[in-house]
N, C-alpha and C. Protein backbone atom coordinates (compact mmCIF):
# COMPACT_ATOMS: atom_id res chain seq x y z
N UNK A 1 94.89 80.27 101.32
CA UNK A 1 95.12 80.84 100.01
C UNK A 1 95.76 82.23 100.11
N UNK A 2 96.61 82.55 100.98
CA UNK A 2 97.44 83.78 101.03
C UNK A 2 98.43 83.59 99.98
N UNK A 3 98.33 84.79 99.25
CA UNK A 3 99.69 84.82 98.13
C UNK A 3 100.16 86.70 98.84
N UNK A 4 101.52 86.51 97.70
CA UNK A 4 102.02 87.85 97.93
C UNK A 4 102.59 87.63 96.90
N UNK A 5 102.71 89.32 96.37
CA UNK A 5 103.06 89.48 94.88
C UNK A 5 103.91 91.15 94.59
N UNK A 6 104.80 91.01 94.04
CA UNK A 6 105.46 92.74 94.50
C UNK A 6 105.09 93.07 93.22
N UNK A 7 104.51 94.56 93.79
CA UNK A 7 103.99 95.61 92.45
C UNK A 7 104.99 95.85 91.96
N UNK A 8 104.14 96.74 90.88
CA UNK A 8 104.88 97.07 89.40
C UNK A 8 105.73 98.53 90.18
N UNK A 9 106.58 98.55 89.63
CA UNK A 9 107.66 100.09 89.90
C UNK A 9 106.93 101.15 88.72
N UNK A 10 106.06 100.80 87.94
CA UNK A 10 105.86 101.82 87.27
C UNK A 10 105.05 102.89 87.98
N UNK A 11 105.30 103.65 87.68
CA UNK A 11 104.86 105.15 88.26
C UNK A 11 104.69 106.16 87.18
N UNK A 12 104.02 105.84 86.28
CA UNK A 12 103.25 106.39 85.62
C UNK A 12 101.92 106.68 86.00
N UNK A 13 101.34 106.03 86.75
CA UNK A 13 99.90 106.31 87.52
C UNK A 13 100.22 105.88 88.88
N UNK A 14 99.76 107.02 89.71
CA UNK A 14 100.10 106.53 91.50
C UNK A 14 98.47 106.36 91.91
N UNK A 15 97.73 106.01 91.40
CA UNK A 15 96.21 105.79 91.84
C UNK A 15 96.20 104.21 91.31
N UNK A 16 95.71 103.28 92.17
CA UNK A 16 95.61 102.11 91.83
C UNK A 16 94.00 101.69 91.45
N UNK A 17 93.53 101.44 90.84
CA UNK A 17 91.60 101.10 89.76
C UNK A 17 91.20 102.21 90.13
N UNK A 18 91.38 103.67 89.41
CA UNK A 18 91.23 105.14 89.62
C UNK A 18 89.94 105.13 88.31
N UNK A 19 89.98 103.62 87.84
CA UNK A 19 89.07 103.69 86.29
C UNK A 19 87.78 102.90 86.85
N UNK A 20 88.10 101.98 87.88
CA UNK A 20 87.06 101.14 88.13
C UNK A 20 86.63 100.27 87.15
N UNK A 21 87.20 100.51 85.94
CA UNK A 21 86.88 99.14 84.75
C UNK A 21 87.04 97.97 85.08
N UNK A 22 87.62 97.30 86.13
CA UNK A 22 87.77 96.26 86.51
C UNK A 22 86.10 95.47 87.38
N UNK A 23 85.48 96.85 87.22
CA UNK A 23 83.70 96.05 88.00
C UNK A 23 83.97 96.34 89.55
N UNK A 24 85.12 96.56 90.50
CA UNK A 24 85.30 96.35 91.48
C UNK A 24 85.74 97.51 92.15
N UNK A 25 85.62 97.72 93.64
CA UNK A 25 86.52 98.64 94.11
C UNK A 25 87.45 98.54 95.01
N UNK A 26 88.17 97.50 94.34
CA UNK A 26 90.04 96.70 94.88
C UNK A 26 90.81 98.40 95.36
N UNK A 27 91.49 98.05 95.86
CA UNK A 27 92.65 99.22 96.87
C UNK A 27 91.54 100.40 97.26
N UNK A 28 90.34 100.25 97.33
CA UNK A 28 89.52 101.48 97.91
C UNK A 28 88.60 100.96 99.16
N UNK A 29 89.02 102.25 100.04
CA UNK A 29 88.15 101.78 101.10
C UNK A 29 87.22 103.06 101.76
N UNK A 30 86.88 102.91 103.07
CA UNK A 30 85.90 103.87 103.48
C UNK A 30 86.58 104.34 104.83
N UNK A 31 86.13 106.10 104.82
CA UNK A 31 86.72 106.33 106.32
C UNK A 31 85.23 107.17 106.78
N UNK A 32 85.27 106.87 107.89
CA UNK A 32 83.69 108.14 108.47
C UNK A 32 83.20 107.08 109.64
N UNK A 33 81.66 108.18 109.37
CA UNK A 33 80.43 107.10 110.20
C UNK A 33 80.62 105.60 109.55
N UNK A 34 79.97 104.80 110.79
CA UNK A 34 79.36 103.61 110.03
C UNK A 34 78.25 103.62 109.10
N UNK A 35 77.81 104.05 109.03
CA UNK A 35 76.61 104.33 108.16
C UNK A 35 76.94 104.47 106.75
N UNK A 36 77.77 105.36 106.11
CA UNK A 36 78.52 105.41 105.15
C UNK A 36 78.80 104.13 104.49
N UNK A 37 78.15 104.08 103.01
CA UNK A 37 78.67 102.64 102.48
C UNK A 37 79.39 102.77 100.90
N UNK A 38 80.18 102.22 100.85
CA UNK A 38 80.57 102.08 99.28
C UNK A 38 80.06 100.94 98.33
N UNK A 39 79.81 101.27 97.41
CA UNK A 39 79.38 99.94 96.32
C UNK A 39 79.71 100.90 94.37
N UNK A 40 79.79 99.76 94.29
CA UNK A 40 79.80 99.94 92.33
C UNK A 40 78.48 100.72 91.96
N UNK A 41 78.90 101.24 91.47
CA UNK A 41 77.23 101.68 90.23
C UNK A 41 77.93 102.08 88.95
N UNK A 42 76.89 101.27 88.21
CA UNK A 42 77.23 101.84 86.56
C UNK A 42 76.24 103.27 86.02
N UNK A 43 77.08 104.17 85.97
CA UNK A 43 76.67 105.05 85.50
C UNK A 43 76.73 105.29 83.57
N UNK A 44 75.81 104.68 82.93
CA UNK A 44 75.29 104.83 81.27
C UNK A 44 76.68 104.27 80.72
N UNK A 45 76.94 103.10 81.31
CA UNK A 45 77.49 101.94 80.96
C UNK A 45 79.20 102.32 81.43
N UNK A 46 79.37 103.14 82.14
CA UNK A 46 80.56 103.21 82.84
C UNK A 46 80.57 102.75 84.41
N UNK A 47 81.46 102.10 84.49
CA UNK A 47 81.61 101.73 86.32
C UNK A 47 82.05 103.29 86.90
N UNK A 48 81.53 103.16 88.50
CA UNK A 48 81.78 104.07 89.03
C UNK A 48 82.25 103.61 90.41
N UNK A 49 82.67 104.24 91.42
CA UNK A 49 82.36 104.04 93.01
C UNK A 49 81.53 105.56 93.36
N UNK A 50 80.99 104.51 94.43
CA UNK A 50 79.30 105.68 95.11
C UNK A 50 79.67 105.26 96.59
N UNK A 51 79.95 106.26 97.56
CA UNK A 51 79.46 106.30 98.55
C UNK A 51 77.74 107.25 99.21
N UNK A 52 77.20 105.88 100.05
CA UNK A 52 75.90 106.79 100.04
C UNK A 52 75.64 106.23 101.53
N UNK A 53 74.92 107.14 102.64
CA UNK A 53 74.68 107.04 103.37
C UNK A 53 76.19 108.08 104.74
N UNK A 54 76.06 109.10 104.26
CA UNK A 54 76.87 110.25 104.47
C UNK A 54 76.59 111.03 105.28
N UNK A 55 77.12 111.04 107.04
CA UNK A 55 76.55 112.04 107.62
C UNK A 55 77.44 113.01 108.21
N UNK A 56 78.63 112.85 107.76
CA UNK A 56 79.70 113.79 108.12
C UNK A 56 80.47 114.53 106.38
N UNK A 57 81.21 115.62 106.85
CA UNK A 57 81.26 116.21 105.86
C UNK A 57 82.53 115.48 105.50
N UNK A 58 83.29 114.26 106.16
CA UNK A 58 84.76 113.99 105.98
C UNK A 58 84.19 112.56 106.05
N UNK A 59 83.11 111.83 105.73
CA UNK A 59 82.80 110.69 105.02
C UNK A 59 83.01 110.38 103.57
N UNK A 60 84.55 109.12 103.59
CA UNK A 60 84.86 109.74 102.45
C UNK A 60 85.50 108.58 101.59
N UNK A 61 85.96 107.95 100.42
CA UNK A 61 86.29 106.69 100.21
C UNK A 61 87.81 107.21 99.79
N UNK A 62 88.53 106.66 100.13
CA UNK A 62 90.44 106.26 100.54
C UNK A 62 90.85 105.64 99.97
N UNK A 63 92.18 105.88 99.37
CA UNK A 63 93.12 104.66 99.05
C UNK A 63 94.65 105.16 99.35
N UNK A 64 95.31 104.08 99.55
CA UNK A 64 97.04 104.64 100.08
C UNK A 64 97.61 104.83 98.56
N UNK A 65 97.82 105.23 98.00
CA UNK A 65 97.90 105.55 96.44
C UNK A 65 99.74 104.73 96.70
N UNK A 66 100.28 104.60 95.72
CA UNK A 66 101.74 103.51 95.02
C UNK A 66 102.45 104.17 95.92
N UNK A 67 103.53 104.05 96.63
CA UNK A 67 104.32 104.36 97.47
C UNK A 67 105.95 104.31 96.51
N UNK A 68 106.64 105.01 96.98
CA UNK A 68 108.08 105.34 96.02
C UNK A 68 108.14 106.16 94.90
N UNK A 69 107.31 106.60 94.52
CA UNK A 69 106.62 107.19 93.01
C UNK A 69 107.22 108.69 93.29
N UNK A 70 106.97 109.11 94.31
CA UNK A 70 106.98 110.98 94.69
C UNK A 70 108.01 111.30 95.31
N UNK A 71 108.38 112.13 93.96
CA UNK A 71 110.04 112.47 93.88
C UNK A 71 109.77 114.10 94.66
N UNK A 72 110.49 114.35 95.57
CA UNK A 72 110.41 116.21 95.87
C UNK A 72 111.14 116.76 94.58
N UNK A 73 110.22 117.94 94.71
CA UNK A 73 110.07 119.10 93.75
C UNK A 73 109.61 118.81 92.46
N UNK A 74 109.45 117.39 92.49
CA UNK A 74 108.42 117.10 91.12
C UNK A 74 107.61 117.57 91.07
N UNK A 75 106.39 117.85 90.45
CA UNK A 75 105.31 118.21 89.73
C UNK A 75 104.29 117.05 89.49
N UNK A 76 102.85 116.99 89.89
CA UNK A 76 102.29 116.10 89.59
C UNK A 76 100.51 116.60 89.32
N UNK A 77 99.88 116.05 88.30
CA UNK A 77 99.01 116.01 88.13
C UNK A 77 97.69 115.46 88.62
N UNK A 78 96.53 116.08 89.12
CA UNK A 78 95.46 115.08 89.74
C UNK A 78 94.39 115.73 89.22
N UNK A 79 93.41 114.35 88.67
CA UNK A 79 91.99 114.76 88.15
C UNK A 79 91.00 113.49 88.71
N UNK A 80 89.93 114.10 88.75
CA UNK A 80 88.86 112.92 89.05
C UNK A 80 87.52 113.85 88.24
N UNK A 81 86.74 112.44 87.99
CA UNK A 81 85.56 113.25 87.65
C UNK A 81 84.32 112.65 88.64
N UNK A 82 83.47 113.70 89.31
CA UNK A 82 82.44 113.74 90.30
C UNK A 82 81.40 113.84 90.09
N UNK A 83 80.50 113.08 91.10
CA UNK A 83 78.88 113.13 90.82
C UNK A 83 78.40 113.27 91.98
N UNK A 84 77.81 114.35 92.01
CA UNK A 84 77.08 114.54 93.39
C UNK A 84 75.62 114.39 93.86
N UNK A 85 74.92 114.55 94.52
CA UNK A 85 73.52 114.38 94.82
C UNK A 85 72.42 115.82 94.44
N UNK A 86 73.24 116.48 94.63
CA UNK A 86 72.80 118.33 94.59
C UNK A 86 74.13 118.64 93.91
N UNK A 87 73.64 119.83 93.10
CA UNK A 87 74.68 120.69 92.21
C UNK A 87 75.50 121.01 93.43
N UNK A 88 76.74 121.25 93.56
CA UNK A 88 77.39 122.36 93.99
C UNK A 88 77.75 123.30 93.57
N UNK A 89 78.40 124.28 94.19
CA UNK A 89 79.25 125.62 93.34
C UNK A 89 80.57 125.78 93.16
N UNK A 90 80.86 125.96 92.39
CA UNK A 90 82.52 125.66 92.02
C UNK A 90 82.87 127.03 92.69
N UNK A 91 82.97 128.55 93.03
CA UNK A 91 82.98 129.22 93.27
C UNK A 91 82.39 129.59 94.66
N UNK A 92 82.00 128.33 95.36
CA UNK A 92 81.37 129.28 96.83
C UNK A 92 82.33 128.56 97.54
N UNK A 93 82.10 129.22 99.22
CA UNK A 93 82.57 128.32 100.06
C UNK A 93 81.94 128.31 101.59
N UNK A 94 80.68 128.60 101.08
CA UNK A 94 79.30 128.47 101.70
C UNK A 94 78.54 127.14 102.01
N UNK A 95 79.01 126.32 103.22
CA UNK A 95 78.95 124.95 103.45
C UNK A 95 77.55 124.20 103.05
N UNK A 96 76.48 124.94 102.53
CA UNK A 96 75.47 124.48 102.06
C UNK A 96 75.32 124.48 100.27
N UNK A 97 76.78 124.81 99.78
CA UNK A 97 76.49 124.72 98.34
C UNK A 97 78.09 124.33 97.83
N UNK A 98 78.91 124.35 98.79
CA UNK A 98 80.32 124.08 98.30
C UNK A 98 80.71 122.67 97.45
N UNK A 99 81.74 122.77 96.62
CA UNK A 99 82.13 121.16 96.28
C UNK A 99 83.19 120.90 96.97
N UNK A 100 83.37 119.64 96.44
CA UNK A 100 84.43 118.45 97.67
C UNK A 100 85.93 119.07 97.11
N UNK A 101 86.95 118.32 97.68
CA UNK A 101 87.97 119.04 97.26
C UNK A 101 88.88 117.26 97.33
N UNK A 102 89.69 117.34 96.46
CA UNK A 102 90.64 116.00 96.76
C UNK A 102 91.60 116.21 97.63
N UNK A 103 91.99 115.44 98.82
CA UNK A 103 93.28 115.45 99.58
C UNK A 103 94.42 114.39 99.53
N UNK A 104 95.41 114.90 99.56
CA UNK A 104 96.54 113.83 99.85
C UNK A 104 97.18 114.37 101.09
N UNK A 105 97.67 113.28 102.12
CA UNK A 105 97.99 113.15 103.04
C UNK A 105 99.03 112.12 103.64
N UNK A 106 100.28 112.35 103.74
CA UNK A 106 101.88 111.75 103.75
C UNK A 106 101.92 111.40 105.30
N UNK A 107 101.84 110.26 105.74
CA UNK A 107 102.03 109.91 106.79
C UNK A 107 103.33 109.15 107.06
N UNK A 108 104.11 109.96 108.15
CA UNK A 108 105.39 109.20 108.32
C UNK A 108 105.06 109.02 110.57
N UNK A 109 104.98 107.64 110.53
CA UNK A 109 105.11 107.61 112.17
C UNK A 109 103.40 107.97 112.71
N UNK A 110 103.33 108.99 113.63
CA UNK A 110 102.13 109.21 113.98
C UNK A 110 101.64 110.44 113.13
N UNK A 111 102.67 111.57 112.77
CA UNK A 111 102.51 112.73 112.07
C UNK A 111 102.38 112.40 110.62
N UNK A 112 100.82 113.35 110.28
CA UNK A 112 100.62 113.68 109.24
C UNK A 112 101.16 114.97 108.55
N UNK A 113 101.09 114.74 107.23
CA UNK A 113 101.30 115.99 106.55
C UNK A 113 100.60 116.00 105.31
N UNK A 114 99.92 117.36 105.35
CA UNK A 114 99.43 117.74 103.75
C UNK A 114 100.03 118.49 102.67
N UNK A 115 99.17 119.16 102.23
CA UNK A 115 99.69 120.09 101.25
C UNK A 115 99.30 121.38 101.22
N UNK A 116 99.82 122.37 100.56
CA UNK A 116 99.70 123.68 100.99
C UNK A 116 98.14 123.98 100.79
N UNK A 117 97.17 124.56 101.30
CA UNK A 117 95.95 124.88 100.65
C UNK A 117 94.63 123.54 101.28
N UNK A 118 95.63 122.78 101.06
CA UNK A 118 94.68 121.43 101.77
C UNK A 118 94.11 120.30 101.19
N UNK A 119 94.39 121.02 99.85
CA UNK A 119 94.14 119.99 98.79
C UNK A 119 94.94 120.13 97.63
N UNK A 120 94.85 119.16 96.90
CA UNK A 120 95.40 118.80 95.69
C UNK A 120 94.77 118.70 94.70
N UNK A 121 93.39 118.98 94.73
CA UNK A 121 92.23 119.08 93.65
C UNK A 121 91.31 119.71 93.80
N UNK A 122 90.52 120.55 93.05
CA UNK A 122 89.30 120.93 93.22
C UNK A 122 88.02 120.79 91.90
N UNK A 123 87.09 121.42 91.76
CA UNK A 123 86.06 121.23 91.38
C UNK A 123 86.88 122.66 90.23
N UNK A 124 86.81 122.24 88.86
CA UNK A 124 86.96 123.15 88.25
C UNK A 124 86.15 123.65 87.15
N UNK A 125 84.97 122.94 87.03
CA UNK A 125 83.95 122.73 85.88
C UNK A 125 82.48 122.66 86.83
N UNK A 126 81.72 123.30 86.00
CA UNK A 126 79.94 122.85 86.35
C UNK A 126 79.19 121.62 86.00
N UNK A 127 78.66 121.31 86.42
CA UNK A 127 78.20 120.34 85.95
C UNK A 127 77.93 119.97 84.06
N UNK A 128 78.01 118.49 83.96
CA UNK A 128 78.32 118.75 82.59
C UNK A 128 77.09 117.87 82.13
N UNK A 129 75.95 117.93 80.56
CA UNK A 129 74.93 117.10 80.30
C UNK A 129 74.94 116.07 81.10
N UNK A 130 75.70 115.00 81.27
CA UNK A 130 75.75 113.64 81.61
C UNK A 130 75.97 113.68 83.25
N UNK A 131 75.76 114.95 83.76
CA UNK A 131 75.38 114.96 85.56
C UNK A 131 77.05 115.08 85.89
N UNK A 132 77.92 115.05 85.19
CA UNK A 132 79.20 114.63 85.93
C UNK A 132 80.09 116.32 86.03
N UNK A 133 81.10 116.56 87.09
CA UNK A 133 81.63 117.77 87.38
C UNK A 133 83.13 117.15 87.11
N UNK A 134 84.11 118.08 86.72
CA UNK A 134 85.51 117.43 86.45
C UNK A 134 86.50 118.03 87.68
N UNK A 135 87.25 118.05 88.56
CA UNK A 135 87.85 117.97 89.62
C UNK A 135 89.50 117.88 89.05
N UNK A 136 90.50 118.99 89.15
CA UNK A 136 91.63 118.63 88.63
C UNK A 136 92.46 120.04 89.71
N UNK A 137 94.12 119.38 89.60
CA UNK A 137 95.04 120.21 90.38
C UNK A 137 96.70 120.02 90.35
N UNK A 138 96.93 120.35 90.80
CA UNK A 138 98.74 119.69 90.61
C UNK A 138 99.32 120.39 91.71
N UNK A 139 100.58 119.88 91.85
CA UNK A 139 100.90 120.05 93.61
C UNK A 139 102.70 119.56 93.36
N UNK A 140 103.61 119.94 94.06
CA UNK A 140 104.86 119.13 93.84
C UNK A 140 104.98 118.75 95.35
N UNK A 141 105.58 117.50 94.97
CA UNK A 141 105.87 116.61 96.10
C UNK A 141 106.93 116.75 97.13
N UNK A 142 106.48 116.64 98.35
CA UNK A 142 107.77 116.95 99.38
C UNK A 142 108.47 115.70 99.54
N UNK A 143 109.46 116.40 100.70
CA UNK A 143 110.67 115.38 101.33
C UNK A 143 109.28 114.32 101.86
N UNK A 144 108.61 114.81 102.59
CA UNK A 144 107.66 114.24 103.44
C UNK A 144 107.07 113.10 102.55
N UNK A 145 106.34 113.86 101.64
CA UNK A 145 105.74 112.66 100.27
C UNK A 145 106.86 111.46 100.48
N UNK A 146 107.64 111.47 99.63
CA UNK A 146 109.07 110.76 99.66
C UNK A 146 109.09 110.03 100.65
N UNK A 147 109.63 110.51 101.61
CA UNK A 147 108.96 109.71 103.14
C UNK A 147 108.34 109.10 103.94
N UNK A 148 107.20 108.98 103.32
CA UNK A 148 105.90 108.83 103.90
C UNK A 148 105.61 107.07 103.93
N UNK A 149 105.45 106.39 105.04
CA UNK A 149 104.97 105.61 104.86
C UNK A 149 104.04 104.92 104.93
N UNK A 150 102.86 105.90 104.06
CA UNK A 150 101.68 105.52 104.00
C UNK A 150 100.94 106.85 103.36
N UNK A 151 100.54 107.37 101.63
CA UNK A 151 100.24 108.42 101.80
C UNK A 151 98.94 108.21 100.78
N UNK A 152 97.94 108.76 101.66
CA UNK A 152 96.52 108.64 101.58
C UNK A 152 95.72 109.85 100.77
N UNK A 153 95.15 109.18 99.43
CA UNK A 153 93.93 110.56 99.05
C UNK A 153 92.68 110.08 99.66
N UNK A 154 92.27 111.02 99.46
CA UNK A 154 90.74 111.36 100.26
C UNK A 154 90.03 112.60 99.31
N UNK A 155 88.95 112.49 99.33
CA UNK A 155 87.72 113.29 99.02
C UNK A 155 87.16 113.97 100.03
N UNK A 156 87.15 115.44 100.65
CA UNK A 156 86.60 116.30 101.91
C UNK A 156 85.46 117.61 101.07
N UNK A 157 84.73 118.05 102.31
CA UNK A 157 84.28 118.57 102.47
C UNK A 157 82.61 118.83 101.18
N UNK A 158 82.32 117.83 101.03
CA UNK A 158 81.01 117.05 100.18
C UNK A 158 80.02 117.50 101.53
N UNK A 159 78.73 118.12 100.99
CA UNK A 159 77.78 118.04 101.42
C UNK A 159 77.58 116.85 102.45
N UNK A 160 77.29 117.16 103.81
CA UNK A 160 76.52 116.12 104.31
C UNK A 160 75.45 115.37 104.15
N UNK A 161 75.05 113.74 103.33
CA UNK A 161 73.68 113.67 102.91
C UNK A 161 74.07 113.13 101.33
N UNK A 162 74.50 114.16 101.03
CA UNK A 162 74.85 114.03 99.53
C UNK A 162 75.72 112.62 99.31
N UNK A 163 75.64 112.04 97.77
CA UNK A 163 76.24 110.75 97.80
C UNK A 163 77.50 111.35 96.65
N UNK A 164 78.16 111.01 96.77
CA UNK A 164 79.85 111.17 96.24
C UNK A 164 79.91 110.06 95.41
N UNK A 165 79.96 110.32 94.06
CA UNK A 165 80.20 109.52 92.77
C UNK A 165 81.64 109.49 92.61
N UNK A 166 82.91 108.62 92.15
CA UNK A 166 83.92 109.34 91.91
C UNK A 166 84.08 108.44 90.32
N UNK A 167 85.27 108.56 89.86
CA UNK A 167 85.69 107.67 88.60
C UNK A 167 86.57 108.94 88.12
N UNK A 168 87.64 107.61 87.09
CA UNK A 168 88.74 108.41 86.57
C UNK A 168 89.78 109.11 87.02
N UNK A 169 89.71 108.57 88.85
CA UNK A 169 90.88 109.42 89.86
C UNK A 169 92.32 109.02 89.61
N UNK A 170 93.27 110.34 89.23
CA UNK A 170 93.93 109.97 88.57
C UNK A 170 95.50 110.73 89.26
N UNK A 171 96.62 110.34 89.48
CA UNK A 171 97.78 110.91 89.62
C UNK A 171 98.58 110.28 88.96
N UNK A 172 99.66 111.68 88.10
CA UNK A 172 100.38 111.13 87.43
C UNK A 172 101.42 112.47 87.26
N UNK A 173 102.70 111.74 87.02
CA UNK A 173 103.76 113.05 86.93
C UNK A 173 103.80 113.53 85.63
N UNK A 174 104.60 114.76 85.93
CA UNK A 174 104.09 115.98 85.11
C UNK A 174 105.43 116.18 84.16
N UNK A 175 105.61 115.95 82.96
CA UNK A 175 106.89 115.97 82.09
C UNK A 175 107.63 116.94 82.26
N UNK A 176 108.44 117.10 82.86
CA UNK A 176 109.36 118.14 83.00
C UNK A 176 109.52 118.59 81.12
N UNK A 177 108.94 119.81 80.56
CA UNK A 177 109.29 119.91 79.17
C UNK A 177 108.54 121.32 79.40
N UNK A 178 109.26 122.48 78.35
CA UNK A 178 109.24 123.73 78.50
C UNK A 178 108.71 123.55 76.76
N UNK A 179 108.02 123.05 76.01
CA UNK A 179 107.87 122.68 74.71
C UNK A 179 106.99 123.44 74.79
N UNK A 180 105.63 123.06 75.75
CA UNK A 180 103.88 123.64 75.78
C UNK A 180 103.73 124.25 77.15
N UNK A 181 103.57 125.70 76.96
CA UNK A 181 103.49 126.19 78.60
C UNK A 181 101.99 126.30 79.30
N UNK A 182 101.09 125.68 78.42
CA UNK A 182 99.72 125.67 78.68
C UNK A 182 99.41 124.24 79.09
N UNK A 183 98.73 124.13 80.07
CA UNK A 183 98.44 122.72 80.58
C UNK A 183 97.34 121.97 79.95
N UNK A 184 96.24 123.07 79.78
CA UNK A 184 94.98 122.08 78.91
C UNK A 184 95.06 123.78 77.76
N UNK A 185 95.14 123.62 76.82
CA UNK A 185 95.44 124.70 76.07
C UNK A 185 93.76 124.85 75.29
């Protein structure tokens, strides 16, 4: 029962089930210890992905996000919203209270490449009633992006221990328009 099927060219979203509404966690996988596991959880009637059983700080759940999409010198948008085990601090960087940070990573051949800073997202909110933290960033894309054949987000530097909630991971390009110079106004 092997099929093959060529994706959509749309590139309006470069995160493939970034919603998890589908019940499943299709194009997501796991990098770390073995120990480290992924599964669904519904969080107050929303799907989520949970990795739990975490003993490195770079135990982390992956996906090769749409390939062709990342134009250089574009502009692109990234948000996720996070659930952690223990509060973190949006403001420290004190490895016993820090939050995770999102990465993208452009692989062409054996060489990797990131992005300036190291990430493409961070923790920009406290925790909110419903336990959840919001995670957002923007970044423009290189030759390398473009290039890349194979370019990977990731979730780093999460408490060791702690279980990593994610949902709503999201990339998407950024309208070139000088209309609204405020991003969330």
């Amino acid at each position: 029962d092997v099929s093959m099927e060529l994706l959509s060219k749309d590139c309006s979203e470069l995160v493939f089930n970034g919603d998890f509404s589908n019940g499943t966690s299709a194009f997501w996988s796991k990098q770390g210890s073995l120990q480290a596991q992924l599964s669904m959880v519904n969080m107050n009637g929303n799907t989520a992905l949970r990795m739990t059983g975490r003993r490195n700080a770079q135990d982390t759940m992956t996906q090769e996000i749409r390939l062709g999409c990342l134009t250089p010198g574009e502009r692109y948008e990234v948000s996720a919203r996070v659930r952690l085990s223990r509060r973190c601090n949006t403001s420290s960087q004190a490895v016993a209270s820090r939050c995770p940070v999102m990465r993208l990573r452009s692989r062409i051949g054996a060489r990797q490449f990131g992005h300036a800073g190291n990430s493409v997202a961070q923790m920009d909110h406290d925790v909110t009633n419903d336990g959840w933290q919001t995670m957002s960033g923007f970044f423009l894309a290189t030759d390398n992006d473009e290039n890349a054949e194979r370019t990977i987000l990731s979730f780093s530097n999460a408490r060791v221990g702690d279980d990593l909630v994610v949902d709503d991971v999201s990339i998407k390009p950024v309208a070139r328009s000088c209309a609204n110079l405020f991003t969330n106004g």
